[in-house]
ModelCIF file with pLDDT and N, C-alpha, C, O atoms, coordinates in Angstrom:
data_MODEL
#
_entry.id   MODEL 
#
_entity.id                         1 
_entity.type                       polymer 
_entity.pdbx_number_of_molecules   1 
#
_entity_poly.entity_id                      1 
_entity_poly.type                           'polypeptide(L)' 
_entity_poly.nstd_linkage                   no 
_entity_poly.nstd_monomer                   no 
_entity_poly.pdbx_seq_one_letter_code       
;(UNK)(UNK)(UNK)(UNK)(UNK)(UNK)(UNK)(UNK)(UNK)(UNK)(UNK)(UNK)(UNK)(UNK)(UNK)(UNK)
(UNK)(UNK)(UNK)(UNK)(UNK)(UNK)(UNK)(UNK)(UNK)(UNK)(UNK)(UNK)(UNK)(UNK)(UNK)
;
_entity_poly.pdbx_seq_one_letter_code_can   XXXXXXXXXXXXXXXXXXXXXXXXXXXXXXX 
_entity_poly.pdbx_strand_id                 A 
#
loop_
_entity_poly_seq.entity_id 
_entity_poly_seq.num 
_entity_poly_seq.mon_id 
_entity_poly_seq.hetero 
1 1  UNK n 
1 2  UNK n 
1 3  UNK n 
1 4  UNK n 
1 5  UNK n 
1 6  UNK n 
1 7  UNK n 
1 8  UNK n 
1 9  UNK n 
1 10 UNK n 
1 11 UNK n 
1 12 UNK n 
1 13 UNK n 
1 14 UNK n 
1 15 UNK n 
1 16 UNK n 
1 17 UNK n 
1 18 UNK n 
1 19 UNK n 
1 20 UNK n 
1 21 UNK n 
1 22 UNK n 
1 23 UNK n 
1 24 UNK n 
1 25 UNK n 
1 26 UNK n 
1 27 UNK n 
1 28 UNK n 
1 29 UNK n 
1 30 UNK n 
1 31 UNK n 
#
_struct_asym.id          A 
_struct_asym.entity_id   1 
#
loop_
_ma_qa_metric.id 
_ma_qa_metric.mode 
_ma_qa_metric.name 
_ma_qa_metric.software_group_id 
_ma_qa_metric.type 
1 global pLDDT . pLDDT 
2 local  pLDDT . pLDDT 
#
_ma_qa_metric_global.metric_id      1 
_ma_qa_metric_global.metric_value   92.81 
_ma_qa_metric_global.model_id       1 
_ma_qa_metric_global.ordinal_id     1 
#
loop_
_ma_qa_metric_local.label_asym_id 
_ma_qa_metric_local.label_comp_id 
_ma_qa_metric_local.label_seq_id 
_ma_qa_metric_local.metric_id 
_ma_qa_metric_local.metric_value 
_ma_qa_metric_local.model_id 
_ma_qa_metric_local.ordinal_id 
A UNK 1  2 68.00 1 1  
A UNK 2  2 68.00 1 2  
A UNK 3  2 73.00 1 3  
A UNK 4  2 88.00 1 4  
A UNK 5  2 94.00 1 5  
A UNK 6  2 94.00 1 6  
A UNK 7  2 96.00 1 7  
A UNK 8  2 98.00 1 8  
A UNK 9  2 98.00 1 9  
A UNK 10 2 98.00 1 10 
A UNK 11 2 98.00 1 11 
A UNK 12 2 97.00 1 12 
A UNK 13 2 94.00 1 13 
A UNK 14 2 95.00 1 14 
A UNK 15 2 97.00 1 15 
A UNK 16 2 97.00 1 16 
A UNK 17 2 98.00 1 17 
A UNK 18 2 98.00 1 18 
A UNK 19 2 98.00 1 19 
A UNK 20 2 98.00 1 20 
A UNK 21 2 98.00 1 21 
A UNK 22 2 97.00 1 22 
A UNK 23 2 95.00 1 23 
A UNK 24 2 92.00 1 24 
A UNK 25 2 86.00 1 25 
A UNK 26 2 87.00 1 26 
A UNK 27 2 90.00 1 27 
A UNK 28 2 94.00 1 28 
A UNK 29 2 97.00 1 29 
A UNK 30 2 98.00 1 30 
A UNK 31 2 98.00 1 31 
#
loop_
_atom_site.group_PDB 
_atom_site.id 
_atom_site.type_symbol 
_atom_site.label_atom_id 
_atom_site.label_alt_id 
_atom_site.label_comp_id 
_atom_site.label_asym_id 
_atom_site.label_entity_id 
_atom_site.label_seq_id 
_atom_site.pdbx_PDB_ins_code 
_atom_site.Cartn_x 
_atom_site.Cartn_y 
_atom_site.Cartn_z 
_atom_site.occupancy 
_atom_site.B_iso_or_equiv 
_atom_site.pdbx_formal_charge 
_atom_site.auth_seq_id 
_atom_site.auth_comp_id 
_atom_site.auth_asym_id 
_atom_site.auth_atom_id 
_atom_site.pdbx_PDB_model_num 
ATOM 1   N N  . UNK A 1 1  ? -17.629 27.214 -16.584 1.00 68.00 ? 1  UNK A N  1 
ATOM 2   C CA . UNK A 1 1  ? -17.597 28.011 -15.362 1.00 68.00 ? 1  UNK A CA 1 
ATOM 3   C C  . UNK A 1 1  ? -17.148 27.204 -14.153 1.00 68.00 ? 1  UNK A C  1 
ATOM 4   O O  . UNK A 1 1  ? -16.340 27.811 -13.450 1.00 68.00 ? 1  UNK A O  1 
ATOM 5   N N  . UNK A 1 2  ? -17.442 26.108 -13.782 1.00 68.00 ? 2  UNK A N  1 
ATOM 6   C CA . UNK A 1 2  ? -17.228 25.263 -12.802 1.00 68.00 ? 2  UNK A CA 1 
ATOM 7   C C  . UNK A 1 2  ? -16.189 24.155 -12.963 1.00 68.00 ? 2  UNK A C  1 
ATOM 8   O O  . UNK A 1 2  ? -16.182 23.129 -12.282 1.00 68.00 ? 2  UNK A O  1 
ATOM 9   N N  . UNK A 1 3  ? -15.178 24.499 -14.072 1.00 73.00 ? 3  UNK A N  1 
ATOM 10  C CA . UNK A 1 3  ? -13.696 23.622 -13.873 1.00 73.00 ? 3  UNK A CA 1 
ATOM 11  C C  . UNK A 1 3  ? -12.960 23.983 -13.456 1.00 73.00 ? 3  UNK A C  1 
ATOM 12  O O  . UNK A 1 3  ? -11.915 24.411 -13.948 1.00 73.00 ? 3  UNK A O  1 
ATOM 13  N N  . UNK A 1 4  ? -13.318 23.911 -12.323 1.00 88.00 ? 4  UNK A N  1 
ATOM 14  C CA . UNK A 1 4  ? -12.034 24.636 -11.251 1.00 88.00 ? 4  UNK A CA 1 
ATOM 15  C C  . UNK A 1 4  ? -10.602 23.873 -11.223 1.00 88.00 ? 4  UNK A C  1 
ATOM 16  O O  . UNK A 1 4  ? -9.609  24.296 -10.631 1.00 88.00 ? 4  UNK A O  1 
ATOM 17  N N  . UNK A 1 5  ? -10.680 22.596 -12.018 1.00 94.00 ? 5  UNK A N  1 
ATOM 18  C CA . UNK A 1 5  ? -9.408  21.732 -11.772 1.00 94.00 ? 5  UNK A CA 1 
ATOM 19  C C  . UNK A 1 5  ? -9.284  21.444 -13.290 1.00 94.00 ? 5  UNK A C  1 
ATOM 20  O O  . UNK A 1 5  ? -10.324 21.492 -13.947 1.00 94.00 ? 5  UNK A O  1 
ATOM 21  N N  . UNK A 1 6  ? -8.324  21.201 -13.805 1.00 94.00 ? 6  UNK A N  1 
ATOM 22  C CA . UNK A 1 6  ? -8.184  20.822 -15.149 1.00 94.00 ? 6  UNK A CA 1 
ATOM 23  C C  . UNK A 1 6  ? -6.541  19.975 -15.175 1.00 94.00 ? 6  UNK A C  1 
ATOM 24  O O  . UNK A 1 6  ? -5.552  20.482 -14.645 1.00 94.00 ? 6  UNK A O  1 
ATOM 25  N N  . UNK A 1 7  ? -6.526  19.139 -15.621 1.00 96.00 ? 7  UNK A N  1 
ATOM 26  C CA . UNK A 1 7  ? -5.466  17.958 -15.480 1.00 96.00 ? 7  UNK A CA 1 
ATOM 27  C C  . UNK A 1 7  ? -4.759  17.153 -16.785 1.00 96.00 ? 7  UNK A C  1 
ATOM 28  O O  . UNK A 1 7  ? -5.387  16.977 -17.829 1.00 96.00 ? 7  UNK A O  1 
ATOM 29  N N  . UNK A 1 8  ? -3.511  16.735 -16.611 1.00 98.00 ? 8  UNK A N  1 
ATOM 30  C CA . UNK A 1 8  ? -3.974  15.599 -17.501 1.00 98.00 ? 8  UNK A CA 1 
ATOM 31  C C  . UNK A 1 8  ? -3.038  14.120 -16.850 1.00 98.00 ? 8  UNK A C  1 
ATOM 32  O O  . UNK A 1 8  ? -2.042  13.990 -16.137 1.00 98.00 ? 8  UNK A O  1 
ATOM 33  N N  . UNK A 1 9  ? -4.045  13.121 -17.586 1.00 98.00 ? 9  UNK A N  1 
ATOM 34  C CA . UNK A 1 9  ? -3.169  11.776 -16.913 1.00 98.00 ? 9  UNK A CA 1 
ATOM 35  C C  . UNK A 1 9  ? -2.661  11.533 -18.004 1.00 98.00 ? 9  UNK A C  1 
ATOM 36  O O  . UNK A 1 9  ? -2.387  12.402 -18.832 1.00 98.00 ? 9  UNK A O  1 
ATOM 37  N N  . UNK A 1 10 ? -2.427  10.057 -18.178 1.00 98.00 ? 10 UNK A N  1 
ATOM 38  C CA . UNK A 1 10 ? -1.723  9.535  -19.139 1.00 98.00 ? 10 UNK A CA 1 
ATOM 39  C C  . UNK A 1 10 ? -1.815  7.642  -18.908 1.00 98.00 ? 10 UNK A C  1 
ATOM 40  O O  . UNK A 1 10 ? -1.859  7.346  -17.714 1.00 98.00 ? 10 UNK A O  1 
ATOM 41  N N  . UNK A 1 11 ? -1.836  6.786  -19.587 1.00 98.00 ? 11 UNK A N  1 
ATOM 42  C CA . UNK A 1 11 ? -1.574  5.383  -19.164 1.00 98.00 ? 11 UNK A CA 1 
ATOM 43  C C  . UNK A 1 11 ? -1.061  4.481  -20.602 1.00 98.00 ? 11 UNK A C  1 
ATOM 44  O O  . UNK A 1 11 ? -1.594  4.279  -21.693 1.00 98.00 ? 11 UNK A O  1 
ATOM 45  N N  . UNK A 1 12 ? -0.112  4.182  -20.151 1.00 97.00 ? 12 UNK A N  1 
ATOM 46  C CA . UNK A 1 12 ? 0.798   3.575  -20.696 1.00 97.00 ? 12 UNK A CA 1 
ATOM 47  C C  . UNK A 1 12 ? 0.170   1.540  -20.635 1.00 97.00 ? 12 UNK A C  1 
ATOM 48  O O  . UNK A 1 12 ? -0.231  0.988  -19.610 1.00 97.00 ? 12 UNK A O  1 
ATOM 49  N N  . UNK A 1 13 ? 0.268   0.979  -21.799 1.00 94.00 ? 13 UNK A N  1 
ATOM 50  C CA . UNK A 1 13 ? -0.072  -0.307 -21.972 1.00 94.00 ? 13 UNK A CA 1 
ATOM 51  C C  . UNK A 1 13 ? -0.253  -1.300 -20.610 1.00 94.00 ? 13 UNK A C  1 
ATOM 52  O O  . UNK A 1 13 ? 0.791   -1.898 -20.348 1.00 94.00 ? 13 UNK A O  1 
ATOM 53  N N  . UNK A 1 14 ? -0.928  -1.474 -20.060 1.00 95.00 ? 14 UNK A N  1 
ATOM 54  C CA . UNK A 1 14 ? -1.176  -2.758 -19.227 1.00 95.00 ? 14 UNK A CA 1 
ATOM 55  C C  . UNK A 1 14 ? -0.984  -1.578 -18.022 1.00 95.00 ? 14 UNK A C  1 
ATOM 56  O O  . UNK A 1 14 ? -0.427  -2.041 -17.027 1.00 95.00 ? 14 UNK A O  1 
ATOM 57  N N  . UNK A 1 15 ? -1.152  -0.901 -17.975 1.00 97.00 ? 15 UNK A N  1 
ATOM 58  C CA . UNK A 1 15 ? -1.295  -0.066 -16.590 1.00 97.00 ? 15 UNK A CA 1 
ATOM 59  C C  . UNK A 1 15 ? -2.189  0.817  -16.124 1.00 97.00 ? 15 UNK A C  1 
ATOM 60  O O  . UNK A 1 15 ? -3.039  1.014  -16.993 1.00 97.00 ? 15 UNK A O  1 
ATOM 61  N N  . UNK A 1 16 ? -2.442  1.613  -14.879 1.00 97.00 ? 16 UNK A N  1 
ATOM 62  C CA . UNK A 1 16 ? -3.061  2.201  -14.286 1.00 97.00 ? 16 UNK A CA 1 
ATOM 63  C C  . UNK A 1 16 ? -3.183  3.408  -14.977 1.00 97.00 ? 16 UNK A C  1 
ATOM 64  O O  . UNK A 1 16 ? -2.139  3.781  -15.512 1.00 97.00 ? 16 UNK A O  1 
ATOM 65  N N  . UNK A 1 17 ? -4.463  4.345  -15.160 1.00 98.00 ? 17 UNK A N  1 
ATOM 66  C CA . UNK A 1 17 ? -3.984  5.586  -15.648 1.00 98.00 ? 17 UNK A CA 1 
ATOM 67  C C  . UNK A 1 17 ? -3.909  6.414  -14.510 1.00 98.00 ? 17 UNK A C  1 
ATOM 68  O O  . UNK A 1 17 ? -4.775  6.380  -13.635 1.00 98.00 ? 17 UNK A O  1 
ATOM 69  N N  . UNK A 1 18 ? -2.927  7.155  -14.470 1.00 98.00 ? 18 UNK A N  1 
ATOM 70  C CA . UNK A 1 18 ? -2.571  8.148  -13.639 1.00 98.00 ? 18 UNK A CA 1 
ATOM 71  C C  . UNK A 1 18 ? -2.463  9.554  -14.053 1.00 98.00 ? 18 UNK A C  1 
ATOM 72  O O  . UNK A 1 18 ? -2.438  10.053 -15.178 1.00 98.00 ? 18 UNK A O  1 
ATOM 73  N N  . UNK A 1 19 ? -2.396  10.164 -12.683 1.00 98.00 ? 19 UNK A N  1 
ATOM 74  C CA . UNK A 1 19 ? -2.373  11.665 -13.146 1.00 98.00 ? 19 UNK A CA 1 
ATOM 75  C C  . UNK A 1 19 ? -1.283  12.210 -12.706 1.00 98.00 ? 19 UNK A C  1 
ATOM 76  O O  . UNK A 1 19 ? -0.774  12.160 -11.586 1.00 98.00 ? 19 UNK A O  1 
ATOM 77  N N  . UNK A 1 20 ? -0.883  12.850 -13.867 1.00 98.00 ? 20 UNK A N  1 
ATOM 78  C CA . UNK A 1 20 ? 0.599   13.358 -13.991 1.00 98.00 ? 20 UNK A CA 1 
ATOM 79  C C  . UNK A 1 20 ? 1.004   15.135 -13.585 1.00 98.00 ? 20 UNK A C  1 
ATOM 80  O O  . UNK A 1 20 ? 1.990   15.657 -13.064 1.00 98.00 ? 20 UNK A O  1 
ATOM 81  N N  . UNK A 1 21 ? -0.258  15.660 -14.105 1.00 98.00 ? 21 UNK A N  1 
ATOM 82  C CA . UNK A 1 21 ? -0.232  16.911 -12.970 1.00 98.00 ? 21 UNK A CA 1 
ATOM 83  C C  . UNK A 1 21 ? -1.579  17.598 -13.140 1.00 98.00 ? 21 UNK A C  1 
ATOM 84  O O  . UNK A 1 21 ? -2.575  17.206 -13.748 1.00 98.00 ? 21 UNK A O  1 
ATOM 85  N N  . UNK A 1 22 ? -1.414  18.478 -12.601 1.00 97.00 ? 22 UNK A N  1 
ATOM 86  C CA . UNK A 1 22 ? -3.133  19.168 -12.053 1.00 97.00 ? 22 UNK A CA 1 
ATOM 87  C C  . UNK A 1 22 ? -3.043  20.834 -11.743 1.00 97.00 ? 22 UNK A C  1 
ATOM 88  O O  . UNK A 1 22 ? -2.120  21.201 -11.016 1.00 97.00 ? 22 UNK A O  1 
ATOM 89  N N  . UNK A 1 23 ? -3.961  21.826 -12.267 1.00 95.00 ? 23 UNK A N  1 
ATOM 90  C CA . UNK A 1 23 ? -3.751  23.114 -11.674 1.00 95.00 ? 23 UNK A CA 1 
ATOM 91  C C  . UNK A 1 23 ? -5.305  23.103 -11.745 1.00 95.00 ? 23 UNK A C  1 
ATOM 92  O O  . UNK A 1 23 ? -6.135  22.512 -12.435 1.00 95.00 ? 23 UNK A O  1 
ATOM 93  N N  . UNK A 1 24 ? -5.343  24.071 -10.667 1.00 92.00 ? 24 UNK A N  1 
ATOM 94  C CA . UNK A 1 24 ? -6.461  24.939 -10.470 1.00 92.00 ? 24 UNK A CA 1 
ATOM 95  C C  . UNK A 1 24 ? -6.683  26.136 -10.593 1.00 92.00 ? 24 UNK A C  1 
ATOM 96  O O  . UNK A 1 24 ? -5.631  26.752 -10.768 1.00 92.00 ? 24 UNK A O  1 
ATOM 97  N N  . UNK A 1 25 ? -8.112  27.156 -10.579 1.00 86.00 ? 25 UNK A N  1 
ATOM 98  C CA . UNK A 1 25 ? -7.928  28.177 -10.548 1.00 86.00 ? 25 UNK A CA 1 
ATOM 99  C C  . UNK A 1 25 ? -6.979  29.323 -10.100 1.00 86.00 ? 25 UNK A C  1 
ATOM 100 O O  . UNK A 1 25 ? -6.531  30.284 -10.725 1.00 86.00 ? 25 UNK A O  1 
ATOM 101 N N  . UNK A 1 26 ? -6.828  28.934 -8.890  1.00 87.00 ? 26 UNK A N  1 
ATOM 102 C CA . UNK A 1 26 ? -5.876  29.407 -8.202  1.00 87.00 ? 26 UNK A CA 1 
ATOM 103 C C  . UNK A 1 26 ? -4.053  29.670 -8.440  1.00 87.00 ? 26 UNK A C  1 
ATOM 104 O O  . UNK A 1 26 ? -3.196  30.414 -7.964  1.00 87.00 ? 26 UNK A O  1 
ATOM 105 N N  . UNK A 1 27 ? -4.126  28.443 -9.585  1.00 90.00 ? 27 UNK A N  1 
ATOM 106 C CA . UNK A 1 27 ? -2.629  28.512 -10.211 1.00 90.00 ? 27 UNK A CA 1 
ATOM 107 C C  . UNK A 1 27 ? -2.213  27.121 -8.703  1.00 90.00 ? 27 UNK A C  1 
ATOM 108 O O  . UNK A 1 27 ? -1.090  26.692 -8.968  1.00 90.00 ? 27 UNK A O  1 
ATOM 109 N N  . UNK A 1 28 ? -2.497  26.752 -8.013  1.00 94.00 ? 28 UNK A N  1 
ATOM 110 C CA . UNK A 1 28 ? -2.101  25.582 -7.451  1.00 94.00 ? 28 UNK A CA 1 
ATOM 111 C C  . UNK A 1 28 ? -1.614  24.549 -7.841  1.00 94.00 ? 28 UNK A C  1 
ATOM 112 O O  . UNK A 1 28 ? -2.686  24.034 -8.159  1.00 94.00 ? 28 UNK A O  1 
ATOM 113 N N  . UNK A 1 29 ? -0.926  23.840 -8.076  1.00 97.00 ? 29 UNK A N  1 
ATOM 114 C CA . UNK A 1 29 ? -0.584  22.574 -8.701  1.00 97.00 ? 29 UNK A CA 1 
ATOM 115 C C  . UNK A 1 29 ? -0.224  21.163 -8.222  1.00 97.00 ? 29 UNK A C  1 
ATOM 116 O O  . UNK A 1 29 ? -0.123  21.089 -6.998  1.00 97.00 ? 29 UNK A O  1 
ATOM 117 N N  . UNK A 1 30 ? -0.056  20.287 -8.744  1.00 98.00 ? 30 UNK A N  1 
ATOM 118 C CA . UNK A 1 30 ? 0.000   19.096 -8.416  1.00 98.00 ? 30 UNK A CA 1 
ATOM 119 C C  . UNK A 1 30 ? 1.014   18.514 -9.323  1.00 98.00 ? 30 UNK A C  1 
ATOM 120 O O  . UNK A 1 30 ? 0.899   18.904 -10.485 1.00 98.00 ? 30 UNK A O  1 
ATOM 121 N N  . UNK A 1 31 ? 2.087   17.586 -9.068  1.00 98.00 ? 31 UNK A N  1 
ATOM 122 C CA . UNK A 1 31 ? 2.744   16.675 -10.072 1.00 98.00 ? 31 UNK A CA 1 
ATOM 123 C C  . UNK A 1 31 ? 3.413   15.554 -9.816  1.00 98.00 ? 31 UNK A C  1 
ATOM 124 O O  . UNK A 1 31 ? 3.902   14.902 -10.739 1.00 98.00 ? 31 UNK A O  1 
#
């Protein structure tokens, strides 16, 4: 009920994991 954000990252060998894109309920996004 309360995942209003759902994402995914990714991290590649010897690096930071980052996030590669993002939506919300709303259909909002991020990338």
């Amino acid at each position: 009920f309360s995942t209003y954000v759902m994402g995914w990252f990714r991290q590649a060998p010897g690096k930071e994991r980052e996030l590669v894109a993002a939506i919300n309920r709303s259909g909002t996004t991020y990338y």
